[in-house]
N, C-alpha and C. Protein backbone atom coordinates (compact mmCIF):
# COMPACT_ATOMS: atom_id res chain seq x y z
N UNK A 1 0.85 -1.18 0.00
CA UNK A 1 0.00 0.00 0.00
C UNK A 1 0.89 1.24 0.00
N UNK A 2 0.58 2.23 -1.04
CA UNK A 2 1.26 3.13 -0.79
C UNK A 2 0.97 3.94 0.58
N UNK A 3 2.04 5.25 0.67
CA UNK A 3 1.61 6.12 1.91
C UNK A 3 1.44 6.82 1.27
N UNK A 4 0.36 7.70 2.22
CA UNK A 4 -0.44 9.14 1.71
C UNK A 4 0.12 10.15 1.92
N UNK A 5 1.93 10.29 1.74
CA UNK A 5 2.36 11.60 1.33
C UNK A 5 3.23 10.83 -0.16
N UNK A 6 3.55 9.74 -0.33
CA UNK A 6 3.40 9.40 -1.81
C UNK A 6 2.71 9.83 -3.11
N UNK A 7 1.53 9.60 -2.37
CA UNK A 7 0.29 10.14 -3.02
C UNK A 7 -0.52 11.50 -3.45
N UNK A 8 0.32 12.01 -2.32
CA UNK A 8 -0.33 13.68 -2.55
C UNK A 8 0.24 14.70 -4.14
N UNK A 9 -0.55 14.62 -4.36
CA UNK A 9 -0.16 15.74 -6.01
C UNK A 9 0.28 14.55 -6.96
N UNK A 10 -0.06 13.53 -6.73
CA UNK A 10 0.29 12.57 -7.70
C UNK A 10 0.03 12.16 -9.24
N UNK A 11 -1.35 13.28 -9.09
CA UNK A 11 -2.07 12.86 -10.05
C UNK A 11 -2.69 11.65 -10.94
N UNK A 12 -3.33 11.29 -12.22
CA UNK A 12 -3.91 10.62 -12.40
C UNK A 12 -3.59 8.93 -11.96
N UNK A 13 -2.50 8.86 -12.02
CA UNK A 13 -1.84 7.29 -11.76
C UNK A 13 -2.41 6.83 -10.53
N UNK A 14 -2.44 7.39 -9.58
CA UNK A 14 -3.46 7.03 -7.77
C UNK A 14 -4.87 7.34 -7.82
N UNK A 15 -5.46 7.77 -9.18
CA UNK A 15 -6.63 7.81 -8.81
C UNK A 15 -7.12 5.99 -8.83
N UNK A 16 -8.54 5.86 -8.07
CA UNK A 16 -9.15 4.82 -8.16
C UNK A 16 -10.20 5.12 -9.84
N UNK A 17 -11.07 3.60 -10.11
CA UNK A 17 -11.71 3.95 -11.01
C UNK A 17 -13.07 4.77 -10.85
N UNK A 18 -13.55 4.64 -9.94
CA UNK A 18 -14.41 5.49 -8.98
C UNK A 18 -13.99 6.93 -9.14
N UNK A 19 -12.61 7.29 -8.45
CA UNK A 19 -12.52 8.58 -8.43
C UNK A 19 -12.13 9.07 -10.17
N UNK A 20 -12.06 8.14 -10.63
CA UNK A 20 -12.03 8.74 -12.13
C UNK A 20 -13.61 8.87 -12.56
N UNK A 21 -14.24 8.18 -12.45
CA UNK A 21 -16.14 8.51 -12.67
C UNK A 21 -16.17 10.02 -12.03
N UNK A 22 -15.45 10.39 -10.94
CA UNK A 22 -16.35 11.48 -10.02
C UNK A 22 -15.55 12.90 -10.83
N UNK A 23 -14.92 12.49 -11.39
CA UNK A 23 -13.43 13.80 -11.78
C UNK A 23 -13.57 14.29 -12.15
N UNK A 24 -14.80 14.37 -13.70
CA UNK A 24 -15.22 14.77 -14.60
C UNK A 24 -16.05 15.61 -14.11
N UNK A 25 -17.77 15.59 -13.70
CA UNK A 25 -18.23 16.20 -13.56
C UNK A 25 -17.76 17.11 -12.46
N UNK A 26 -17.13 16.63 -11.47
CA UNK A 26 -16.53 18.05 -10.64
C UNK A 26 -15.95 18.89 -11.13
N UNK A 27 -15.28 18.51 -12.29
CA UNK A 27 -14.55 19.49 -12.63
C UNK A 27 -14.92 20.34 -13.84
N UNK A 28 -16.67 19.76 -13.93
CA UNK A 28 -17.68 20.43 -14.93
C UNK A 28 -18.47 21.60 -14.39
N UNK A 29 -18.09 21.18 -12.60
CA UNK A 29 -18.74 22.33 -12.15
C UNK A 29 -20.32 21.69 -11.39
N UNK A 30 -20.37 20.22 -11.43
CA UNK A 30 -21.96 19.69 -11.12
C UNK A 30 -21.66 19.62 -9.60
N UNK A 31 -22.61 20.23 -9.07
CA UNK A 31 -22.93 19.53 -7.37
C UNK A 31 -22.86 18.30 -7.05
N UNK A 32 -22.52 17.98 -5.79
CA UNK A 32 -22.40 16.61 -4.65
C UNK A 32 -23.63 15.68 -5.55
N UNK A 33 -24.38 16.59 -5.51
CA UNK A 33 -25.74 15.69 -4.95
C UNK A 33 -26.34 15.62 -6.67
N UNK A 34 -26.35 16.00 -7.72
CA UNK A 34 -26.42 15.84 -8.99
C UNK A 34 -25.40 14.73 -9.08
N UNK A 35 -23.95 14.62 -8.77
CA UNK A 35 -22.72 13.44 -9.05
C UNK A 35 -23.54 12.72 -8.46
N UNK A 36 -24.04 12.39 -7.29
CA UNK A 36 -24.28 11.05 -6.80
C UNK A 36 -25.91 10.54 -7.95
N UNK A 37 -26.74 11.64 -7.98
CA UNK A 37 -28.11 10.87 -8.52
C UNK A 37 -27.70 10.28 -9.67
N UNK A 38 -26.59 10.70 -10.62
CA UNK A 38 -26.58 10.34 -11.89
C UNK A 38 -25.38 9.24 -11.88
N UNK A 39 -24.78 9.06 -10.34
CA UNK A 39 -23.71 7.70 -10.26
C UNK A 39 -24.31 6.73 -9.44
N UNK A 40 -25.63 6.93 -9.02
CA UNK A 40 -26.58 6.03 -7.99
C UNK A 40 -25.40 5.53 -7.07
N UNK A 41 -24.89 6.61 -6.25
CA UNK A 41 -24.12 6.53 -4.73
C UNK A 41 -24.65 7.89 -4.24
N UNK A 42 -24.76 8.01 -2.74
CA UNK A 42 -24.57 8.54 -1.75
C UNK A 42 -23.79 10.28 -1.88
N UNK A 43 -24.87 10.88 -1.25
CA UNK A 43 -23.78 12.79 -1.84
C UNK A 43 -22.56 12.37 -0.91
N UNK A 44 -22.82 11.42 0.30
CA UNK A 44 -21.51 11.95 1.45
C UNK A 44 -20.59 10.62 0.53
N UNK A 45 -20.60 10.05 0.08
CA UNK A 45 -19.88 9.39 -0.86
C UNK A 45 -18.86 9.91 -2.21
N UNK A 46 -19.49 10.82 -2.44
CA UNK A 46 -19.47 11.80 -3.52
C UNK A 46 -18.09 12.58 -2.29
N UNK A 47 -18.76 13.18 -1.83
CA UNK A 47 -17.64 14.04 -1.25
C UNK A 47 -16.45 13.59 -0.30
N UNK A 48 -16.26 12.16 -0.45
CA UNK A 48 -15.08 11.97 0.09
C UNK A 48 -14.47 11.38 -1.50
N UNK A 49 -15.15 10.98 -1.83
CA UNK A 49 -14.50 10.75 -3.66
C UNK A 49 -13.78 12.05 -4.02
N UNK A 50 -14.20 13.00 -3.93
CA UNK A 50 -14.02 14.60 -4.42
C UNK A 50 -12.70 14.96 -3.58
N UNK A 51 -12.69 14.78 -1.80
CA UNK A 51 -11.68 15.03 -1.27
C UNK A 51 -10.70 14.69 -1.66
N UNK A 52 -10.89 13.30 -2.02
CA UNK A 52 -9.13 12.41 -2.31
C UNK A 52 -8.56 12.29 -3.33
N UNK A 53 -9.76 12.99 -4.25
CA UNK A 53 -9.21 14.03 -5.73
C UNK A 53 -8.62 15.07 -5.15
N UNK A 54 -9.09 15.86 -5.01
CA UNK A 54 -8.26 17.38 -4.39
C UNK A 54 -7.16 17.13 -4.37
N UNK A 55 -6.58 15.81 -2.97
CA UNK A 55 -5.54 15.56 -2.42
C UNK A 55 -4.66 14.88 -3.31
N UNK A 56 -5.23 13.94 -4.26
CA UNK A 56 -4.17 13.43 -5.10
C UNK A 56 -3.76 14.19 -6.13
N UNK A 57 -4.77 15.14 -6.77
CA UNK A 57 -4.32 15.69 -7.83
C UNK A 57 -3.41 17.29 -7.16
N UNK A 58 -3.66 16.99 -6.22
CA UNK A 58 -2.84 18.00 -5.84
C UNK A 58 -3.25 19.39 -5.54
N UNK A 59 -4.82 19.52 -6.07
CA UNK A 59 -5.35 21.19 -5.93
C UNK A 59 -6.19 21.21 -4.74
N UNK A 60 -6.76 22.40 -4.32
CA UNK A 60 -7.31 22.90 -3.47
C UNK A 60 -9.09 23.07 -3.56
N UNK A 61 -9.28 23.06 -4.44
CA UNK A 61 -10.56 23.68 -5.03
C UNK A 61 -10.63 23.08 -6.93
N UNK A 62 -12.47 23.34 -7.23
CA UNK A 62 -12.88 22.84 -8.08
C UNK A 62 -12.64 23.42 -9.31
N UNK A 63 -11.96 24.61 -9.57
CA UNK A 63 -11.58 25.74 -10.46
C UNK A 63 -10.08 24.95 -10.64
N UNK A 64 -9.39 24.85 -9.52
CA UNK A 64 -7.96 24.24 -10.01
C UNK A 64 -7.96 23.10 -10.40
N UNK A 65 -9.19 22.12 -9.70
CA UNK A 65 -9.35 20.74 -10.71
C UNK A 65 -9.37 20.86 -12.38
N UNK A 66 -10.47 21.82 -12.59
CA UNK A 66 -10.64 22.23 -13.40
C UNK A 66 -9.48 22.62 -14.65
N UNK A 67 -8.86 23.43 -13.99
CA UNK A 67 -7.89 23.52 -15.07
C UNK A 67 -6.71 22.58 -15.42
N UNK A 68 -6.45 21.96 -14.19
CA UNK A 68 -5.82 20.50 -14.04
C UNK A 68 -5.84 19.51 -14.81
N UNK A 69 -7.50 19.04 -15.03
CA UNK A 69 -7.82 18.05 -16.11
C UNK A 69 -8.05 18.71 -17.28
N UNK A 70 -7.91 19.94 -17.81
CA UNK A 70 -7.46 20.82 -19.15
C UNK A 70 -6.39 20.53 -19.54
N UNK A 71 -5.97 20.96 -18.92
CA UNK A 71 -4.21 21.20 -18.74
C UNK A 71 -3.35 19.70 -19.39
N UNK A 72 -4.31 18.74 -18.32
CA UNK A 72 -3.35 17.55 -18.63
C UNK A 72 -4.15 16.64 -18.60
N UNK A 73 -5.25 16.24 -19.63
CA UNK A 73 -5.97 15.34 -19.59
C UNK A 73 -5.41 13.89 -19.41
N UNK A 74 -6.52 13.24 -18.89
CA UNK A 74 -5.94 11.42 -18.38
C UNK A 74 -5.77 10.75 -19.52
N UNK A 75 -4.14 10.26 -19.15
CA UNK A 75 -3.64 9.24 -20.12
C UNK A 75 -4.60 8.36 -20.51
N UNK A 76 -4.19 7.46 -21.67
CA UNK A 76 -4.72 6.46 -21.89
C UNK A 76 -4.14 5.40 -20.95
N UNK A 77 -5.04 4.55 -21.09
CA UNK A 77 -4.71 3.33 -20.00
C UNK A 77 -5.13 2.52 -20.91
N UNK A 78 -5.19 2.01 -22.07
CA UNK A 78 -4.76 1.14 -23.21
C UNK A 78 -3.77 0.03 -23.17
């Protein structure tokens, strides 16, 4: 298992496949609770998905996600 200062700002390579479902629309700008109705999970689910984005990708907020997954969209995994 890695450790969680490994992990911090790591970007896409530590995400789970989960937190890759949630990445997108956060960083489209959709609410907790819109991500969960349209991923049939839980808003407080949603927002620990969202946290450990923040933390892996390294930003603070949904504007820096935002430009984050612009910036440097997810490899292929091919």
């Amino acid at each position: 298992m890695k450790r969680l200062d490994d992990i911090e700002g790591a970007g896409w390579s530590v995400l789970t496949a989960r937190e890759r479902d949630v990445i997108h629309p956060v960083a489209e700008g959709k609410s907790n609770k819109l991500i969960a109705i349209e991923l049939g999970i839980s808003m407080r689910t949603v927002e620990a998905h969202r946290a450990r984005i923040f933390y892996k990708m390294g930003v603070r907020n949904a504007v820096q996600l935002a430009r984050e997954v612009c910036s440097n969209p997810e490899p292929d995994t091919d």
